[in-house]
C-alpha atoms as a PDB file:
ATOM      1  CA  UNK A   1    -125.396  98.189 -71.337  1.00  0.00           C
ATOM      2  CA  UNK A   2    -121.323  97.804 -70.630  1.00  0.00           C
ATOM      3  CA  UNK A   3    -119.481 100.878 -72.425  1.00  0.00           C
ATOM      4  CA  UNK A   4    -116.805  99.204 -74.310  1.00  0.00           C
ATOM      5  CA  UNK A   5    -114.303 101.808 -74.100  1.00  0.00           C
ATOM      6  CA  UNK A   6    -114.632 101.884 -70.426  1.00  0.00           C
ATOM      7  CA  UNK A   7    -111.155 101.317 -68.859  1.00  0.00           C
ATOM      8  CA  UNK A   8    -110.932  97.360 -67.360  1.00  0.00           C
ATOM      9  CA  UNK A   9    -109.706  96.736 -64.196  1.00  0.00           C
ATOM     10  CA  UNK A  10    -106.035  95.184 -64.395  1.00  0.00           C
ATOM     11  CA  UNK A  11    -106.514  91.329 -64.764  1.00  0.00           C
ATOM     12  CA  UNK A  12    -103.985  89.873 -62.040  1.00  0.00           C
ATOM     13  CA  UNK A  13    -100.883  88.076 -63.852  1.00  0.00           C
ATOM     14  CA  UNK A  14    -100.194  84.379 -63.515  1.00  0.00           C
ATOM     15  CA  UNK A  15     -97.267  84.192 -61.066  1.00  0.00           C
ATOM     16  CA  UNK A  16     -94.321  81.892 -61.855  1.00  0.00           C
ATOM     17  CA  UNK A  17     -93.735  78.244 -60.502  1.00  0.00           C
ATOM     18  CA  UNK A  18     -91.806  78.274 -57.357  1.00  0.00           C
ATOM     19  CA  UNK A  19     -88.371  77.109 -58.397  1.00  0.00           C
ATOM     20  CA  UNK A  20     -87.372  73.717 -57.575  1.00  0.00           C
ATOM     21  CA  UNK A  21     -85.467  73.127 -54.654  1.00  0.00           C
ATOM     22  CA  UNK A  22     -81.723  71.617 -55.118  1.00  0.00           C
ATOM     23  CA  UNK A  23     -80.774  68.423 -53.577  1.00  0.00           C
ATOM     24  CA  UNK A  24     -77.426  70.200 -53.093  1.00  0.00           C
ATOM     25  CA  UNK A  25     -74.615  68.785 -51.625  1.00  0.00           C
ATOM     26  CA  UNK A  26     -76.247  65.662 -50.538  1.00  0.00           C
ATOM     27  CA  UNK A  27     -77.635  64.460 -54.002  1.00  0.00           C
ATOM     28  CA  UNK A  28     -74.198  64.473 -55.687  1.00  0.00           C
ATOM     29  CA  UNK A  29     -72.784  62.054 -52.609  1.00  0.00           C
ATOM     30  CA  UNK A  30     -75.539  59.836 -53.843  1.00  0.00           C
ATOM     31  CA  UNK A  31     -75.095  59.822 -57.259  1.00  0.00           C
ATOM     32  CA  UNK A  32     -71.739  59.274 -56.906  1.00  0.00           C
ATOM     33  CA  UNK A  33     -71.758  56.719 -53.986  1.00  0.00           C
ATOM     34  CA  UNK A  34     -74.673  55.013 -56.961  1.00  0.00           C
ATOM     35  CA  UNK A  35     -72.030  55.488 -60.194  1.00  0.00           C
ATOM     36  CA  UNK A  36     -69.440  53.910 -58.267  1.00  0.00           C
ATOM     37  CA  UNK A  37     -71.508  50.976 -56.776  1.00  0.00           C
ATOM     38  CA  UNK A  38     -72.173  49.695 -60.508  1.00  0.00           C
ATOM     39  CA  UNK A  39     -68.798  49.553 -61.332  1.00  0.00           C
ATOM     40  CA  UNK A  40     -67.851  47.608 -58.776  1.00  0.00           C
ATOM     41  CA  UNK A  41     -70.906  45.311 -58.831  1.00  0.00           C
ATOM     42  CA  UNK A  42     -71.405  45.142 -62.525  1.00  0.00           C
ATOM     43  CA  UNK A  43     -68.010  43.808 -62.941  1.00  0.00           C
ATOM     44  CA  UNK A  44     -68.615  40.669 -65.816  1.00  0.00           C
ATOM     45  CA  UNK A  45     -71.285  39.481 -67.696  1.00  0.00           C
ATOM     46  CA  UNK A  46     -70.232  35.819 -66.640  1.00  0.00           C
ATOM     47  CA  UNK A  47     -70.410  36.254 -62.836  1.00  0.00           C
ATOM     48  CA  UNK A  48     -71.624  38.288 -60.184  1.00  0.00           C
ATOM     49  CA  UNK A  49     -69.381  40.154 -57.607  1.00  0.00           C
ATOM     50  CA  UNK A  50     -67.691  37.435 -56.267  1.00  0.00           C
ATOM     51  CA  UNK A  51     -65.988  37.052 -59.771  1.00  0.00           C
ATOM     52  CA  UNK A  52     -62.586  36.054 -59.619  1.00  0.00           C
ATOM     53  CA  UNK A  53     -61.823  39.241 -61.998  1.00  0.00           C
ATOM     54  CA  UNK A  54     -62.532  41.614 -59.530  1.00  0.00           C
ATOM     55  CA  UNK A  55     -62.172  39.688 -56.198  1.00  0.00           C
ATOM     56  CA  UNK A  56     -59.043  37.544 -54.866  1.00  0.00           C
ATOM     57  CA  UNK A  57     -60.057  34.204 -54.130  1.00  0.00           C
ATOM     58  CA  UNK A  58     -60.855  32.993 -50.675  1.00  0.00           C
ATOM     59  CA  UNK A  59     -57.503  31.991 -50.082  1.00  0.00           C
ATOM     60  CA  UNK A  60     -56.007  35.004 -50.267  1.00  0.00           C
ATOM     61  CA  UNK A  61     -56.882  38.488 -48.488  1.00  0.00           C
ATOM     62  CA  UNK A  62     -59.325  40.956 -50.232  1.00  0.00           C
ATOM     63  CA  UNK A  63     -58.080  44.465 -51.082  1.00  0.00           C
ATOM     64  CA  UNK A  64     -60.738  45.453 -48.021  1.00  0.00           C
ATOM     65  CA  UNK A  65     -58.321  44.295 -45.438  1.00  0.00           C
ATOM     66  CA  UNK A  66     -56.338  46.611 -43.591  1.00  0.00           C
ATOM     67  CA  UNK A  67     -53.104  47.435 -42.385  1.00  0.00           C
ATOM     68  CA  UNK A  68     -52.104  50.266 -39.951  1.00  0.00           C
ATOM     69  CA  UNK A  69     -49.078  52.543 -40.651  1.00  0.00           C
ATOM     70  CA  UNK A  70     -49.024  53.515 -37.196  1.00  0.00           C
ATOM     71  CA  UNK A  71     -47.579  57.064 -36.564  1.00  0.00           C
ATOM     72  CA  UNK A  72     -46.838  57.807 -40.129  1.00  0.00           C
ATOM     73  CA  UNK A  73     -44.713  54.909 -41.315  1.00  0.00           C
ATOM     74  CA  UNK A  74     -44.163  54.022 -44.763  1.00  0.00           C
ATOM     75  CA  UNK A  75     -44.314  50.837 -46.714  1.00  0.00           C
ATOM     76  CA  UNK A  76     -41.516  49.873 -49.217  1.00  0.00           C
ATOM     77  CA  UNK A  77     -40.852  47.269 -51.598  1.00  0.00           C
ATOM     78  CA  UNK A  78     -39.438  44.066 -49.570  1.00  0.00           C
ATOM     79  CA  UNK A  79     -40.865  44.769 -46.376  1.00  0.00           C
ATOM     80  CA  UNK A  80     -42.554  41.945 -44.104  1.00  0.00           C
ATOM     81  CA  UNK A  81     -45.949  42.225 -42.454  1.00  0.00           C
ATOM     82  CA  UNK A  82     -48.913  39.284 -40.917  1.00  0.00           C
ATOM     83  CA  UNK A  83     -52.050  39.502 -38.838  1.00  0.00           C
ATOM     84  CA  UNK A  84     -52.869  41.832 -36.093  1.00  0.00           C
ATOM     85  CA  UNK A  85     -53.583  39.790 -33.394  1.00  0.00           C
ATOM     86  CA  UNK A  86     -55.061  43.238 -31.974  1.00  0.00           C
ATOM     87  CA  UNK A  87     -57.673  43.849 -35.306  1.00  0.00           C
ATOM     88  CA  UNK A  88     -59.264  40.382 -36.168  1.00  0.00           C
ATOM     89  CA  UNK A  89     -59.873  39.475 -38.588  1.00  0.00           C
ATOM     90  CA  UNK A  90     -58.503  41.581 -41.321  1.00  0.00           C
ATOM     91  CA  UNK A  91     -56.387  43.570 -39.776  1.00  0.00           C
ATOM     92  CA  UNK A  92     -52.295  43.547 -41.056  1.00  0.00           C
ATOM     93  CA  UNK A  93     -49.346  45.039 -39.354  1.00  0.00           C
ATOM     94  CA  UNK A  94     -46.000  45.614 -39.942  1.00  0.00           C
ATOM     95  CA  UNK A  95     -42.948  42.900 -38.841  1.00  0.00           C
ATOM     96  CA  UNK A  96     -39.513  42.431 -39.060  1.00  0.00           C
ATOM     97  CA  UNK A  97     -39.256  39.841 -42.026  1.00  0.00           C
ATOM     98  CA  UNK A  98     -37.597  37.067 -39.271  1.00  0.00           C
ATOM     99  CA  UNK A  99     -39.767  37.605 -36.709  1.00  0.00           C
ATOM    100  CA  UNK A 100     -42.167  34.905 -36.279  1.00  0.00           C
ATOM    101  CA  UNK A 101     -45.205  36.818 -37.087  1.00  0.00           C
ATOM    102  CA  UNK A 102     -44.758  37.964 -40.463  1.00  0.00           C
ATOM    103  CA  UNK A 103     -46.309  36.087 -43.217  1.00  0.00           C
ATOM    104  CA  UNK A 104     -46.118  38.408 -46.288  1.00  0.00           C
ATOM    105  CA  UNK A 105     -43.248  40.056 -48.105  1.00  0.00           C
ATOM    106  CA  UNK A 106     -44.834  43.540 -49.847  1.00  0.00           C
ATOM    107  CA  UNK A 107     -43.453  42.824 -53.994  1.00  0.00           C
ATOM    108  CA  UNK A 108     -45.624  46.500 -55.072  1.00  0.00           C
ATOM    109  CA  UNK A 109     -46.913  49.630 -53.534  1.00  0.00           C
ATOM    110  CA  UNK A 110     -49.409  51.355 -55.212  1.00  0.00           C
ATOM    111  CA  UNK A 111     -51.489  54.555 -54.115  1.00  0.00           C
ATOM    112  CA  UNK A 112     -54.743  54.141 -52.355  1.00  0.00           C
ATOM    113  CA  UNK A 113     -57.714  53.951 -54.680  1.00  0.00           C
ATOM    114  CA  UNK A 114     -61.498  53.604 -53.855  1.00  0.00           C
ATOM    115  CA  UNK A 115     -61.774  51.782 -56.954  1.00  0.00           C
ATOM    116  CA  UNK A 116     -61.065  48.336 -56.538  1.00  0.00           C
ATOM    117  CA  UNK A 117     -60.655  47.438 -59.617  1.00  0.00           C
ATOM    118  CA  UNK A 118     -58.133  50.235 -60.155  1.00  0.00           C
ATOM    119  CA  UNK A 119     -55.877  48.508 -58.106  1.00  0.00           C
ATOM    120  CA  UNK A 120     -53.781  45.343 -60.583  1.00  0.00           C
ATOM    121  CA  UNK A 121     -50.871  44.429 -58.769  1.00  0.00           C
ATOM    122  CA  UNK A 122     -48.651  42.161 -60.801  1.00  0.00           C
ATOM    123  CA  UNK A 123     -48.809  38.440 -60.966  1.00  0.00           C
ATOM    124  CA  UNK A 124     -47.725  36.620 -57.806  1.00  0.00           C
ATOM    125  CA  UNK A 125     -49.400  38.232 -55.525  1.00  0.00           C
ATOM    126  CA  UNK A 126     -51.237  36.208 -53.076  1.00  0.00           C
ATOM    127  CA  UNK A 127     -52.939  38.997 -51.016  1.00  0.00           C
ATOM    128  CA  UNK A 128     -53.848  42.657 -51.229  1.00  0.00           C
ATOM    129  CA  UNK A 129     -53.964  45.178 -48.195  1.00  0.00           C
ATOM    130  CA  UNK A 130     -55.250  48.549 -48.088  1.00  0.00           C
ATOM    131  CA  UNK A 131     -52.455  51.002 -45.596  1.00  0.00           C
ATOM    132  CA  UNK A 132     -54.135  53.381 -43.703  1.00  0.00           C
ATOM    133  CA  UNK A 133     -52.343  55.750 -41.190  1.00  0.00           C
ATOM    134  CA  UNK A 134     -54.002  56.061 -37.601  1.00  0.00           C
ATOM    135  CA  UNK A 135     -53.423  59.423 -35.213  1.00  0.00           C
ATOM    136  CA  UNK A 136     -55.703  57.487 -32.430  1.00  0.00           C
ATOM    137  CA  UNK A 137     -54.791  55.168 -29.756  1.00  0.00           C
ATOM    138  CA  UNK A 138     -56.013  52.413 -31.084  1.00  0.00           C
ATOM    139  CA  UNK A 139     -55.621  51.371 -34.801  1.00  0.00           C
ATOM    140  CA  UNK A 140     -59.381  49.766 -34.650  1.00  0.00           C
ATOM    141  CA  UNK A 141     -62.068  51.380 -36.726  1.00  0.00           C
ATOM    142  CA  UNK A 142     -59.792  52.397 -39.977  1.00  0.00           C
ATOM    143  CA  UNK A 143     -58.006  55.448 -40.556  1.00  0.00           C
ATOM    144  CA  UNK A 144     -56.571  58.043 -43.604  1.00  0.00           C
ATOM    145  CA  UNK A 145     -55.712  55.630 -46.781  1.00  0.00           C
ATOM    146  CA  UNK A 146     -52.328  55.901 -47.941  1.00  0.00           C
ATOM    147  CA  UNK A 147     -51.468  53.050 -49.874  1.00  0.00           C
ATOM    148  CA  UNK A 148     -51.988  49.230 -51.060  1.00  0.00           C
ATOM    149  CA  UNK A 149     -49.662  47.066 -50.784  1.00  0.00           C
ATOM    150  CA  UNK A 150     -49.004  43.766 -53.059  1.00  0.00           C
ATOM    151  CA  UNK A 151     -47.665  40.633 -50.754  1.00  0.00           C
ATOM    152  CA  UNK A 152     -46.816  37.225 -51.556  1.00  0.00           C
ATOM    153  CA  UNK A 153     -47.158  34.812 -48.567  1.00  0.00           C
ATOM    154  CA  UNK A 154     -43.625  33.936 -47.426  1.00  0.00           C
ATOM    155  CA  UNK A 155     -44.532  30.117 -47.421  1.00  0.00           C
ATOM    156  CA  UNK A 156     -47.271  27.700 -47.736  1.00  0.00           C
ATOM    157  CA  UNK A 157     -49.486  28.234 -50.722  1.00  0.00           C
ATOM    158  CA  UNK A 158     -49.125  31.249 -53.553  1.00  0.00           C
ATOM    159  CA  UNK A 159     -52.798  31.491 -54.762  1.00  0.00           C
ATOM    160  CA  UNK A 160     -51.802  34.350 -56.513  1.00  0.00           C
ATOM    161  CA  UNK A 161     -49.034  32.675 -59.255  1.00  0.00           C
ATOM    162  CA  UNK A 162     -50.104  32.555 -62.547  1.00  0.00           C
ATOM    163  CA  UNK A 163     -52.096  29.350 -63.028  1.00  0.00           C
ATOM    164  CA  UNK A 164     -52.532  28.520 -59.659  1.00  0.00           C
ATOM    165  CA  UNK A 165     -56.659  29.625 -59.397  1.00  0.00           C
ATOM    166  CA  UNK A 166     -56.368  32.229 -56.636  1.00  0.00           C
ATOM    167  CA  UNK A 167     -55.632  36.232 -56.691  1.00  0.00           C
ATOM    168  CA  UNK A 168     -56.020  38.901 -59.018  1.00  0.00           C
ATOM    169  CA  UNK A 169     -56.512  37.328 -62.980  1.00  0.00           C
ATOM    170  CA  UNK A 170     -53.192  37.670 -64.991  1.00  0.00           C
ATOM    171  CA  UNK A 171     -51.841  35.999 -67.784  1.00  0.00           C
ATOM    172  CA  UNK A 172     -51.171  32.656 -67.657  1.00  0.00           C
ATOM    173  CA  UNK A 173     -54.080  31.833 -65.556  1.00  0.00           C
ATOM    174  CA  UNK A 174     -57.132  29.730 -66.763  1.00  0.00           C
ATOM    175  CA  UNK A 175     -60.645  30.255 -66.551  1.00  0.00           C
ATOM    176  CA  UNK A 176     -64.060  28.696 -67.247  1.00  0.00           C
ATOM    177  CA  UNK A 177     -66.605  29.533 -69.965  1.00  0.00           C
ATOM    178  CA  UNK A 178     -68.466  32.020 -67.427  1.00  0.00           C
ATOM    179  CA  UNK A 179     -65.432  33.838 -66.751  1.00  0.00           C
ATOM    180  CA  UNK A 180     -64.843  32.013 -63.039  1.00  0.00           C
ATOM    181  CA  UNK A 181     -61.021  31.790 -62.882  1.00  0.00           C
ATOM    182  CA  UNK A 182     -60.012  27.908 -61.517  1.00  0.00           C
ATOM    183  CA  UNK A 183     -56.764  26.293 -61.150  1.00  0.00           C
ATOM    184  CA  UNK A 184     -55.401  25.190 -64.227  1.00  0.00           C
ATOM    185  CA  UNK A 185     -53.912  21.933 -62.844  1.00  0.00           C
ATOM    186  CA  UNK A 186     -57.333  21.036 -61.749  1.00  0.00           C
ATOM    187  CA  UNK A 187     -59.876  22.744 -64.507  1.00  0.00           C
ATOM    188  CA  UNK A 188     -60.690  19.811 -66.797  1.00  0.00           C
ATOM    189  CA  UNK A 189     -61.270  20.203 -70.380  1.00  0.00           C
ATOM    190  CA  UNK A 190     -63.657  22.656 -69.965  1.00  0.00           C
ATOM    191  CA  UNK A 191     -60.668  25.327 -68.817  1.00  0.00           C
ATOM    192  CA  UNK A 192     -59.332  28.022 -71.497  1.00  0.00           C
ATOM    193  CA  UNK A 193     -56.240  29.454 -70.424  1.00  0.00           C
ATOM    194  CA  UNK A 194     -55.952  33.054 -70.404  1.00  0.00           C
ATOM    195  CA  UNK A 195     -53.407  34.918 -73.065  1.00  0.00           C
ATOM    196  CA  UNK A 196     -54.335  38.054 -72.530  1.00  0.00           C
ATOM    197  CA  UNK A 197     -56.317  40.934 -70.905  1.00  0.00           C
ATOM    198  CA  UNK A 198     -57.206  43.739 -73.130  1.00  0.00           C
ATOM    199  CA  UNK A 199     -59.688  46.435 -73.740  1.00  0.00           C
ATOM    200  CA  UNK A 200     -61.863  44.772 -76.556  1.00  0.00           C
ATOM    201  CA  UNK A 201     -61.591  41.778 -78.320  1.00  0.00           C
ATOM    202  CA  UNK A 202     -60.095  43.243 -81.533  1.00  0.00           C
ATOM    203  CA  UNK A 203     -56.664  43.279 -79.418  1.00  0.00           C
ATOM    204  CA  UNK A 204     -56.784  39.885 -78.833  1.00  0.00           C
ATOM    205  CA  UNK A 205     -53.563  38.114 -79.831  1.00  0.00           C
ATOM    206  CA  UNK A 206     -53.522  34.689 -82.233  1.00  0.00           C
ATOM    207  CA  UNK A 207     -54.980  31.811 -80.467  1.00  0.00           C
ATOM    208  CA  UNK A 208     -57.705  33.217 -78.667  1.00  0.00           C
ATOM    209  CA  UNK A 209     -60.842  31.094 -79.439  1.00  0.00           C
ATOM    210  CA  UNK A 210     -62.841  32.565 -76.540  1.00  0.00           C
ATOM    211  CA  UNK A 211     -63.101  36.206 -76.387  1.00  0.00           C
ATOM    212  CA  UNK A 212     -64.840  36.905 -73.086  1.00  0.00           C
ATOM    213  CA  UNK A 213     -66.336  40.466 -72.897  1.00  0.00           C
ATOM    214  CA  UNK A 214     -67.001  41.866 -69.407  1.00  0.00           C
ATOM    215  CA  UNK A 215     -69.336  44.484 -68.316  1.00  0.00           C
ATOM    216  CA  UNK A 216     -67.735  47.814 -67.693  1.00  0.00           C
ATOM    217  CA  UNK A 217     -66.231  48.326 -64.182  1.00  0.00           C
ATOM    218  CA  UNK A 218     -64.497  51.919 -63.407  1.00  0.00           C
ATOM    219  CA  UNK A 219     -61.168  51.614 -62.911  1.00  0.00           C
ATOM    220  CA  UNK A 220     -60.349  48.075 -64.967  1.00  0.00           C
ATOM    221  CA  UNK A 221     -57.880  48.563 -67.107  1.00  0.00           C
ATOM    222  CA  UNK A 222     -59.280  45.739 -69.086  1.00  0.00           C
ATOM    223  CA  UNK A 223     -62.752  44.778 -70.603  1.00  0.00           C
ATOM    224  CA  UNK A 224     -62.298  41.775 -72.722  1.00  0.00           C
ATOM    225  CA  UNK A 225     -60.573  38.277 -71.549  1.00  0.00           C
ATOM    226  CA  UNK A 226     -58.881  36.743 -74.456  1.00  0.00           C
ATOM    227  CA  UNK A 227     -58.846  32.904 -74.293  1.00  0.00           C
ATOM    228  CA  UNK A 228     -58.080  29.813 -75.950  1.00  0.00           C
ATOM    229  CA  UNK A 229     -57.962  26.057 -75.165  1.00  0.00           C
ATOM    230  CA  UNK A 230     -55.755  24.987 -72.056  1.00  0.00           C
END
């Protein structure tokens, strides 16, 4: 028979979980690099990414072409630049505003943002251009961001005028019932011109008839399209 005040044995103790191992480092690139990828993709609720909202037209340049600053130059207001013919396709440099290769007068300079949509240069402009600086040889493969820069094409077309169906949406240009931005000359009766851009549809001045809410992009100063007949 067991004596029940007999001393036990020690019973062993249940050891704790392991703790989890961090992602570290790595798994806050990600989640960034993910956060910042749906507010660039996610840009409308009437269009996917190639919206005109958040993406010039095809006859102008997107904000992901480049220009090279060379050894440190700086971009100002009223200076001249066209194609590299050393970095085709999208590569910009700088010109003298007579010489025969410049195609663009710069009418804003804004910081460099890895947002696109934080980047709203003003009505007008027919292409945007990222300005990085290059220490290398060769200005190929990129180089430190500095700034973007706003150009109007010094002839030809201006896609980016107000009305005209091409560059960054401002007021005064028209759009369609899914939010796709179209010439105004040209959109038909099925066209609503575009009288303001505003963060939610309460702000939307007299005459709107079509509030057009977007989805959320970081960086937009604007979520809501206000819009009435052409």
């Amino acid at each position: 028979m067991t004596n029940p005040y007999a001393q036990q044995p020690p019973q062993p103790q249940p050891q704790p979980p392991a703790p989890r191992r961090s992602g570290g480092c790595l798994q806050g690139l990600v989640s960034l690099a993910v956060i910042l990828g749906l507010g660039y993709g996610a840009s409308q609720v009437f269009g996917d990414d190639d919206s005109s909202s958040s993406k010039p037209s095809s006859s102008s340049s997107s904000s992901s072409s480049s220009a090279s600053d060379g050894q440190g130059g700086s971009w100002e207001v009223g200076d001249c630049g066209g194609p590299d013919p050393e970095n085709r396709p999208d590569g910009y440099r700088a010109f003298d505003c007579d010489d025969s290769g410049a195609t663009f007068k710069a009418l804003e300079i804004q910081d460099a943002s890895i947002l696109p949509d934080s980047v709203q240069c003003p009505a007008g402009t027919d292409l945007i251009i990222q300005v990085s600086i290059s220490y290398g040889s060769s200005n190929k493969g990129g180089g430190i961001p500095t700034n973007t820069v706003c150009g109007r094409n010094l002839a030809g077309e201006h896609p980016g005028d107000a009305g005209a169906g091409g560059g960054q949406l401002v007021k005064g240009d028209c759009v369609t019932s899914t939010a796709q931005e179209v010439a105004c000359a040209s959109g038909g009766a099925g066209a609503y011109k575009v009288l303001d851009l505003v963060k939610g549809k309460e702000n939307c001045p007299a005459g709107t008839t079509e509030p057009m809410e977007l989805l959320m992009a970081i960086g937009r100063p604007y979520d809501t399209i206000c819009a009435g007949k052409a």
